[in-house]
C-alpha atoms as a PDB file:
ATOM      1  CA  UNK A   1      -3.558  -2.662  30.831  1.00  0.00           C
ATOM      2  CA  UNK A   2      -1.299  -4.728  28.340  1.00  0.00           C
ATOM      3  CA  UNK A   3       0.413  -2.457  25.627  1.00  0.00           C
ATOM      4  CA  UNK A   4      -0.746  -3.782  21.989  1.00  0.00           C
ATOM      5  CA  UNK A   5       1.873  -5.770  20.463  1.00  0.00           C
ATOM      6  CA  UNK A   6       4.373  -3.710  18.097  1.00  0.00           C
ATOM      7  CA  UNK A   7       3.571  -3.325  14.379  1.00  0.00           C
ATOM      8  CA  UNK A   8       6.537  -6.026  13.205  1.00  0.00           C
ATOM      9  CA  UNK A   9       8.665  -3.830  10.311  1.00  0.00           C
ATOM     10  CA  UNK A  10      11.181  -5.071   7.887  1.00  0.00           C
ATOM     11  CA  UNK A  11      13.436  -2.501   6.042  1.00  0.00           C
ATOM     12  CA  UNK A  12      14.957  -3.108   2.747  1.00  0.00           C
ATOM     13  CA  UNK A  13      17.275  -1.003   1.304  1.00  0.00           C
ATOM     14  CA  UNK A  14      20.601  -1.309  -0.017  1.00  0.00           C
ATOM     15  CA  UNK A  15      21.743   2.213   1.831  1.00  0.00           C
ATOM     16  CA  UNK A  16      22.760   1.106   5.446  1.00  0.00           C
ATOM     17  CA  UNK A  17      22.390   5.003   6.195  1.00  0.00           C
ATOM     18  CA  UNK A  18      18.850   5.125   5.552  1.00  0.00           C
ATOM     19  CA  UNK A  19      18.445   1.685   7.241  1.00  0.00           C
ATOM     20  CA  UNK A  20      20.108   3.218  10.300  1.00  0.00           C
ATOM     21  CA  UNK A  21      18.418   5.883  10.180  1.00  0.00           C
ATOM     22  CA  UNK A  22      14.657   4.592  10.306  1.00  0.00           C
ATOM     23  CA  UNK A  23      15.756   2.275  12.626  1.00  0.00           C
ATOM     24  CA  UNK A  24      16.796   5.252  15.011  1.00  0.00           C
ATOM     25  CA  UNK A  25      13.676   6.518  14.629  1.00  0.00           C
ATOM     26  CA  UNK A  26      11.112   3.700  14.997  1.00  0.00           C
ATOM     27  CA  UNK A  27      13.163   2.814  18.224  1.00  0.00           C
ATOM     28  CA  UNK A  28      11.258   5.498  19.763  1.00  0.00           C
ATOM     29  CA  UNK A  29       7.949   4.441  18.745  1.00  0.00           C
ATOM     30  CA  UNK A  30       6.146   2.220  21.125  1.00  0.00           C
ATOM     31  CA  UNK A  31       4.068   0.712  18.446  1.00  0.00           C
ATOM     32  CA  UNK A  32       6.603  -0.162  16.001  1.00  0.00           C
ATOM     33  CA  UNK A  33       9.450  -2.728  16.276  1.00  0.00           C
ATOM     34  CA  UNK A  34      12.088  -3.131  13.465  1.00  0.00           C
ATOM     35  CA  UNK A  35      12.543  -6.776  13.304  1.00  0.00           C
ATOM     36  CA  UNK A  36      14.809  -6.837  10.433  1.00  0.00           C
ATOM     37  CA  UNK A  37      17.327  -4.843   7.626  1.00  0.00           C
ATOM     38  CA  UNK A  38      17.978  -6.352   4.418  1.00  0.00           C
ATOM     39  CA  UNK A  39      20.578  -4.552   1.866  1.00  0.00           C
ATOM     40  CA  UNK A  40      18.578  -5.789  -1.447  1.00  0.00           C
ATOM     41  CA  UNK A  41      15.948  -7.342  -2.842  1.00  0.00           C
ATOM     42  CA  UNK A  42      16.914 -10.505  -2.576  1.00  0.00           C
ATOM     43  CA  UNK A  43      17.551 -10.643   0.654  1.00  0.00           C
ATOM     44  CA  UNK A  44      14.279  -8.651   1.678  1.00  0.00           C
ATOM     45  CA  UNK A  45      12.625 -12.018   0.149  1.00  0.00           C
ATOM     46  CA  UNK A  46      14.311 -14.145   2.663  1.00  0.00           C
ATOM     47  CA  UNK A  47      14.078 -12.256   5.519  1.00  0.00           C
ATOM     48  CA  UNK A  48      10.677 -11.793   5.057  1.00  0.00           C
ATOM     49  CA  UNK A  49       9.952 -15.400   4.945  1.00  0.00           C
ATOM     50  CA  UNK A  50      11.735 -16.146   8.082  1.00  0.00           C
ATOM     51  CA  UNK A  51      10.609 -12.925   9.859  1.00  0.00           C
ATOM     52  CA  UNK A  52       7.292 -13.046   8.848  1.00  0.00           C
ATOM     53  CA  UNK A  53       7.212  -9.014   9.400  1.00  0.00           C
ATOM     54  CA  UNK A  54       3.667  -7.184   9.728  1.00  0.00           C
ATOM     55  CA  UNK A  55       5.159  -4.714   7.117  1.00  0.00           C
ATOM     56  CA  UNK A  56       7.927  -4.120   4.456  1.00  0.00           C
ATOM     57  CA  UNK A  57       9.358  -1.090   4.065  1.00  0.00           C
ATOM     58  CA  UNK A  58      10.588  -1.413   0.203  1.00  0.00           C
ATOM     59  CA  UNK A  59      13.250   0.596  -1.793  1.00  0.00           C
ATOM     60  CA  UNK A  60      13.129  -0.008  -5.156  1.00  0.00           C
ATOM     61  CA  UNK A  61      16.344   0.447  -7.015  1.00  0.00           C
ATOM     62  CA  UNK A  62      18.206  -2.043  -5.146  1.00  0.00           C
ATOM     63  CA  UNK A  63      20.974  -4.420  -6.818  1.00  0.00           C
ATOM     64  CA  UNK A  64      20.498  -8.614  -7.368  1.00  0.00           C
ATOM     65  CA  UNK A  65      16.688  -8.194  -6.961  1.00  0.00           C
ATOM     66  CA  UNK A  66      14.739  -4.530  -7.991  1.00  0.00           C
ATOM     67  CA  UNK A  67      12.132  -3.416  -5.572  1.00  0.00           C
ATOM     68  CA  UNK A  68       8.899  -4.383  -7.744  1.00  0.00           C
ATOM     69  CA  UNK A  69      10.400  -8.324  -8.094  1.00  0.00           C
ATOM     70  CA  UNK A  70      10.476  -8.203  -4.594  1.00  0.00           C
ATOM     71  CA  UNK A  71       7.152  -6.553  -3.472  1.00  0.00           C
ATOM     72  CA  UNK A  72       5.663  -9.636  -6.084  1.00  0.00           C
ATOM     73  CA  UNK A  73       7.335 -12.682  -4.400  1.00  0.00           C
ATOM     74  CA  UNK A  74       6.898 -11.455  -0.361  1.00  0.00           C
ATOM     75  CA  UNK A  75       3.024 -11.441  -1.528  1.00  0.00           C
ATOM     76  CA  UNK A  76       2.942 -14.443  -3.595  1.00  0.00           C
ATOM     77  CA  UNK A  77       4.511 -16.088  -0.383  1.00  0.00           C
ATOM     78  CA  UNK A  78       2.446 -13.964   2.517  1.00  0.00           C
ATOM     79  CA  UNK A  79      -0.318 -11.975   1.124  1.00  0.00           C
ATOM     80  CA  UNK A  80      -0.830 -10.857   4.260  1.00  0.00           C
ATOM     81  CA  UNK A  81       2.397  -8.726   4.924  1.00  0.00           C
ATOM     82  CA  UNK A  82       1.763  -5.202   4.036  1.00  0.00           C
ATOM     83  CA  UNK A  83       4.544  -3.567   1.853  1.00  0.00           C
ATOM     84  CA  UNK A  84       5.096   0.225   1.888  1.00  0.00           C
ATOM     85  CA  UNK A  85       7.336   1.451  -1.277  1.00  0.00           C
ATOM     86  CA  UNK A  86       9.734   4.221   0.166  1.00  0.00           C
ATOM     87  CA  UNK A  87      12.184   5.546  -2.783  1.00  0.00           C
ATOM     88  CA  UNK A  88      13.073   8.619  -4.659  1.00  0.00           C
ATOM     89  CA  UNK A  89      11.166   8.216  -7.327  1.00  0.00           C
ATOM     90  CA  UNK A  90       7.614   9.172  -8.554  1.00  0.00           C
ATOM     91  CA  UNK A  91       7.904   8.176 -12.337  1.00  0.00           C
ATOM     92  CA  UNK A  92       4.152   6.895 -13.498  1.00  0.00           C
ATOM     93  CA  UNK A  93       5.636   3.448 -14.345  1.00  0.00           C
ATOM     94  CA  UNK A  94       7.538   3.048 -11.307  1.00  0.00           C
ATOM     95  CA  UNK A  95       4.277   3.669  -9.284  1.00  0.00           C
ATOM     96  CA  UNK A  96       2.026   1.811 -11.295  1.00  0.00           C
ATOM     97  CA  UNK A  97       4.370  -1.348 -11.194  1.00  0.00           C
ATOM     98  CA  UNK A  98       5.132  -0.929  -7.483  1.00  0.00           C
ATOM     99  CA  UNK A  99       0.988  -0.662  -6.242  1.00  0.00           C
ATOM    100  CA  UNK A 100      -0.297  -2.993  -9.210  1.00  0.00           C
ATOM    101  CA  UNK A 101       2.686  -5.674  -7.404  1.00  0.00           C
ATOM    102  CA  UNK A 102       1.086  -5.533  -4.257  1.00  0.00           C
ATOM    103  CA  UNK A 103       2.072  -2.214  -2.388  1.00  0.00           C
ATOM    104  CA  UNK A 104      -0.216  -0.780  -0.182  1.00  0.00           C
ATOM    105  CA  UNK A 105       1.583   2.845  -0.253  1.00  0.00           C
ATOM    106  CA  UNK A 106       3.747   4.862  -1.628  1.00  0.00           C
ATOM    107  CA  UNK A 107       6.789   7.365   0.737  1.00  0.00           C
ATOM    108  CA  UNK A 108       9.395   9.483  -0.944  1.00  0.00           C
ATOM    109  CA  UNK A 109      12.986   8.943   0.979  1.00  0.00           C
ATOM    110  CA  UNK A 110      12.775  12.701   1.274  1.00  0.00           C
ATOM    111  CA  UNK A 111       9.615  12.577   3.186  1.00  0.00           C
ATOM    112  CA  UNK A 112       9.639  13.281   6.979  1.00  0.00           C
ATOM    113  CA  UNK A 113       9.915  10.491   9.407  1.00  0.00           C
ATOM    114  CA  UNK A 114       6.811  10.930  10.789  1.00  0.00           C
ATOM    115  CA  UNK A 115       4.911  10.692   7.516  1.00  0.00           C
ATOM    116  CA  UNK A 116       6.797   7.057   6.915  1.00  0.00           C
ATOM    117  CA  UNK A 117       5.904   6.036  10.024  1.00  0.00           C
ATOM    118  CA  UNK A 118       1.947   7.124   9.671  1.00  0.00           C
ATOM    119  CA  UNK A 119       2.732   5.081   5.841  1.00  0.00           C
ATOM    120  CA  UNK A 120       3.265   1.915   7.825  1.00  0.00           C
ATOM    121  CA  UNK A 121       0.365   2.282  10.129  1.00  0.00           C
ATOM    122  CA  UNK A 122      -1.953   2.980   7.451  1.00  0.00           C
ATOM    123  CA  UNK A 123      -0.624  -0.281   6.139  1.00  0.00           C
ATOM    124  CA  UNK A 124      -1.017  -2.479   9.039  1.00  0.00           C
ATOM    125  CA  UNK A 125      -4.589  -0.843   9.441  1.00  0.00           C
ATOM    126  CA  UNK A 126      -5.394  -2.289   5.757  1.00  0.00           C
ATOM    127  CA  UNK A 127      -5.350   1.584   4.439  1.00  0.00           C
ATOM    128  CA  UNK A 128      -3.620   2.809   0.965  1.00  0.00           C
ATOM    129  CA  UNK A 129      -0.868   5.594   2.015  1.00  0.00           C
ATOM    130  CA  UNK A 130       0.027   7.850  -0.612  1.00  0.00           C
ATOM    131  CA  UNK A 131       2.918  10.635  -1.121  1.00  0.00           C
ATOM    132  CA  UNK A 132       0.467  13.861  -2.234  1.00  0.00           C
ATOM    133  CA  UNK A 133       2.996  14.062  -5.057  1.00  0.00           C
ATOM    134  CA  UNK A 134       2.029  10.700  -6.056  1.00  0.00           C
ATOM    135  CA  UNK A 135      -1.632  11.218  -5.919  1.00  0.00           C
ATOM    136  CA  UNK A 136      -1.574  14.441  -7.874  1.00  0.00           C
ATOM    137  CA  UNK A 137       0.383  11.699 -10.586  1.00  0.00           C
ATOM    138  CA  UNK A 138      -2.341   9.295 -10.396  1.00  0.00           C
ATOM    139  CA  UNK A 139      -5.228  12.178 -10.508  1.00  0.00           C
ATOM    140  CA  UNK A 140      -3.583  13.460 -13.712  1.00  0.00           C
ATOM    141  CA  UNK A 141      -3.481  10.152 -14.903  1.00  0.00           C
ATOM    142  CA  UNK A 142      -6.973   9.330 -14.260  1.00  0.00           C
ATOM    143  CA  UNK A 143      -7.937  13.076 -16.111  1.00  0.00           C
ATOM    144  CA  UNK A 144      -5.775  12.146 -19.293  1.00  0.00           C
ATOM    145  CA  UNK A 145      -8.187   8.551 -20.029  1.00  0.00           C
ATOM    146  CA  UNK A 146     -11.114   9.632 -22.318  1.00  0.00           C
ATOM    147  CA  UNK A 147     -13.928   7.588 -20.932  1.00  0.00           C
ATOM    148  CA  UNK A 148     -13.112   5.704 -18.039  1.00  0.00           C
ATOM    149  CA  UNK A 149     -16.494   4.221 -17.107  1.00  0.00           C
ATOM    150  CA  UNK A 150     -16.635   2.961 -20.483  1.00  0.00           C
ATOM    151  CA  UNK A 151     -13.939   0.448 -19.616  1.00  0.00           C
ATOM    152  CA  UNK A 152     -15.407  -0.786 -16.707  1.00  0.00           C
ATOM    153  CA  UNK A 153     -15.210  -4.922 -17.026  1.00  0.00           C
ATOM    154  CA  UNK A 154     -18.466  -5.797 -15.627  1.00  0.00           C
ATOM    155  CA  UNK A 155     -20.698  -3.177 -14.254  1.00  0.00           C
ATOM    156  CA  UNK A 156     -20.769  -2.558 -10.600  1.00  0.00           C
ATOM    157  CA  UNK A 157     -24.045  -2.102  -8.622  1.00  0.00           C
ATOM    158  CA  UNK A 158     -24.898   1.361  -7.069  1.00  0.00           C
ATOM    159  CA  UNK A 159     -23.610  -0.129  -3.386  1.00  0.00           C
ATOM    160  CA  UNK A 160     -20.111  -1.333  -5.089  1.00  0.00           C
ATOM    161  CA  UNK A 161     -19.284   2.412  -7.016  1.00  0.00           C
ATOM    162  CA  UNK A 162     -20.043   3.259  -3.236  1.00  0.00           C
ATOM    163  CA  UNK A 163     -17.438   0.834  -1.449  1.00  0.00           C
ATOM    164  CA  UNK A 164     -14.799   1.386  -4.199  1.00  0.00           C
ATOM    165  CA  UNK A 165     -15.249   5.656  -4.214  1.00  0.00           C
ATOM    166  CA  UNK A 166     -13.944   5.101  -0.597  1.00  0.00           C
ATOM    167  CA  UNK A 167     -11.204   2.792  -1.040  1.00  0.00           C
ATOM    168  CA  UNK A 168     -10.094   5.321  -3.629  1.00  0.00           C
ATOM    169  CA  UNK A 169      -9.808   7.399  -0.400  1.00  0.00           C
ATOM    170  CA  UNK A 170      -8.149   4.673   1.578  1.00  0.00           C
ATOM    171  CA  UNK A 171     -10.106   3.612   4.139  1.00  0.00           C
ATOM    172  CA  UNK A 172     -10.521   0.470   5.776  1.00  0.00           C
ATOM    173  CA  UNK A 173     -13.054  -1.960   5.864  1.00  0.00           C
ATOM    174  CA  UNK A 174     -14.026  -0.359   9.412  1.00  0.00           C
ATOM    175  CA  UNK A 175     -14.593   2.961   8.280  1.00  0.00           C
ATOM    176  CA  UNK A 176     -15.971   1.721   5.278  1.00  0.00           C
ATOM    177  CA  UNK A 177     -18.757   0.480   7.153  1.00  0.00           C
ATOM    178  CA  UNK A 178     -19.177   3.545   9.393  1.00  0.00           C
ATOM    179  CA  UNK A 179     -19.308   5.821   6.054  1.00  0.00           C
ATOM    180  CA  UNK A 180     -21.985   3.829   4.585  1.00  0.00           C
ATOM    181  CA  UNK A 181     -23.873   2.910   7.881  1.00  0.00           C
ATOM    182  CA  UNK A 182     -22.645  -0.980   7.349  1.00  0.00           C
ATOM    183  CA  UNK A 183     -20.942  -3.589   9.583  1.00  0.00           C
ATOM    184  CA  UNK A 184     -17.285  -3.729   9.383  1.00  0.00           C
ATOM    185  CA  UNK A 185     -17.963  -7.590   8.183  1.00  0.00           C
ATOM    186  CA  UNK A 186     -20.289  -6.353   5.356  1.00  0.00           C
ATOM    187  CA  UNK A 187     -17.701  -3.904   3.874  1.00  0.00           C
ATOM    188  CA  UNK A 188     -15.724  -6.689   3.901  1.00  0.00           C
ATOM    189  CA  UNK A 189     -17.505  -8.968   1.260  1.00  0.00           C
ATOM    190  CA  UNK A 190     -18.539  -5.811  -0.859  1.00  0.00           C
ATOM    191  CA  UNK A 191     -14.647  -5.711  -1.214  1.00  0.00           C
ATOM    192  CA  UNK A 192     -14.347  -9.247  -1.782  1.00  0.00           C
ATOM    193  CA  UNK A 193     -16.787  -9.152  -4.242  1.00  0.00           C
ATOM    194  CA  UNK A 194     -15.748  -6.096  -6.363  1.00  0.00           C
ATOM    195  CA  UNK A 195     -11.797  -7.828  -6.171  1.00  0.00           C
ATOM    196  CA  UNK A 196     -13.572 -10.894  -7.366  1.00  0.00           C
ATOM    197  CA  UNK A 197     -15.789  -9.302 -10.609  1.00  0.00           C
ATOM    198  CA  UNK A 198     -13.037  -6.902 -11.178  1.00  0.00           C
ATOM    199  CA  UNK A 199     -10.236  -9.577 -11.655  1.00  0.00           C
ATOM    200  CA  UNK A 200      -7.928  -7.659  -8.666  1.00  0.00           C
ATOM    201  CA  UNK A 201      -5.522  -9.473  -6.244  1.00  0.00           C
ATOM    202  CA  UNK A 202      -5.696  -6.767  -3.598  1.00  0.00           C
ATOM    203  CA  UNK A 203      -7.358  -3.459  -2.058  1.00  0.00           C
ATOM    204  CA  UNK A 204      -4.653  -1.763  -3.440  1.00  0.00           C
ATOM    205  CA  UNK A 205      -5.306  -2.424  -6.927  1.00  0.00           C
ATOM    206  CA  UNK A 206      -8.959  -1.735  -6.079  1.00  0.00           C
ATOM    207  CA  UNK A 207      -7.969   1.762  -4.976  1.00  0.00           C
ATOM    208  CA  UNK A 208      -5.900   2.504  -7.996  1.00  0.00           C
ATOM    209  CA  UNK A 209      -8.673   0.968 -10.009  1.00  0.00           C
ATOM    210  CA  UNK A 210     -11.644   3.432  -8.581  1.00  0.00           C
ATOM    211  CA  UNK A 211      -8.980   6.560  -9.356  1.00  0.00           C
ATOM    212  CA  UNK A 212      -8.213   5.471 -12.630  1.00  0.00           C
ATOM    213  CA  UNK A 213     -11.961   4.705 -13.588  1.00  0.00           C
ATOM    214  CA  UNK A 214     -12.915   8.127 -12.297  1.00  0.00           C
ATOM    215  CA  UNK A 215     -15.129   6.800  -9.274  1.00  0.00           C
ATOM    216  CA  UNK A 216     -12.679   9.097  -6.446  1.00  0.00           C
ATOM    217  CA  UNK A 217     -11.835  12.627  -7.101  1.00  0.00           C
ATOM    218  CA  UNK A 218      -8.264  11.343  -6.028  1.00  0.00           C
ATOM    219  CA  UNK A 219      -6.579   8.831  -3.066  1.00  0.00           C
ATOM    220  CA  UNK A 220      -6.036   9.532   0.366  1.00  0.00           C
ATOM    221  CA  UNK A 221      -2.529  11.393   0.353  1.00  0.00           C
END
């Protein structure tokens, strides 16, 4: 039987240590392949164009181009590479900007290995990865709004609260569909739809949207 091919990672971040150092690491997993390190923003943009990596691995204090500029561009150019903030921040603003740009999770530098390299599958699998510390941030943010449904743009039917209470939890279309007894290709136009009425570019913003509009007790950490 034919191994699956390697989830394709790019690594920006202007510490060559760090670099190095997930670059040790991934070496030894079978289903991940660093195909590229870039020292800054800028050059994350370029190499992600010619690469055309599966996922990002993005810093986001980084000199000639910041972290969030970067995240916007790589998905203006290929929505479809996943990007997975890693940094040593959890400020609300530096979360907010990173996700609402197009992130599709969230790692502290100080996390463990392991729990980057479950960040990046959960990205190539179309999931939202969160640090716990960053969830409890968003959950307190969601409990500090005073009426969240009220702001709601357009009302969602019963079956859309549904789909967008479990993106709020990360999952993918796939389990999606198995939570709510669905085909996989179903889940996938209730999420096209709600992006669609809601006025969101991703399934990221969708997930950020259901915490903040109290439809999730709180994202998948």
């Amino acid at each position: 039987m034919t191994d699956p091919t390697p989830i394709r990672v790019l690594i920006v971040d202007d510490h060559a240590v760090v670099r190095m150092g997930l670059k040790m690491f991934f070496d030894h997993q079978p289903d991940i392949e660093v195909v590229g390190e870039a020292a800054d923003g800028s050059e994350g943009v370029a190499m992600a164009r010619r690469l055309e990596p599966d996922v990002v691995l993005m810093d986001l204090l980084m000199p000639n181009m910041d972290g969030v500029t970067a995240i916007g561009r790589i998905k203006a150019e290929r929505p479809e590479t996943e990007i997975v903030t890693m940094t040593s921040f959890i400020e609300e603003e530096k979360v907010t900007s990173a996700l609402e740009a197009g992130a599709s999770g969230y790692v502290l530098k100080d996390a463990e290995a392991e729990e980057v390299a479950a960040a990046v599958r959960a990205a190539f699998a179309g999931e939202v990865h969160l640090d716990p510390a960053v969830a409890r941030l968003l959950a307190q943010r969601m409990r500090a709004k005073k009426s969240p449904e009220e702001e709601l743009a357009e009302p969602l039917t019963d079956r859309e609260k549904d789909v967008m209470r479990l993106l709020g939890q990360g999952m993918s279309n796939k389990e999606i569909g198995t939570e709510l007894f669905i085909t996989e290709r179903t889940a996938r136009t209730y999420v096209s739809n709600i992006l669609g009425k809601l006025g969101l570019a991703s399934r990221t913003q969708a997930a950020l949207y259901a915490v903040e509009h109290n439809l999730v007790d709180g994202p998948k950490g």
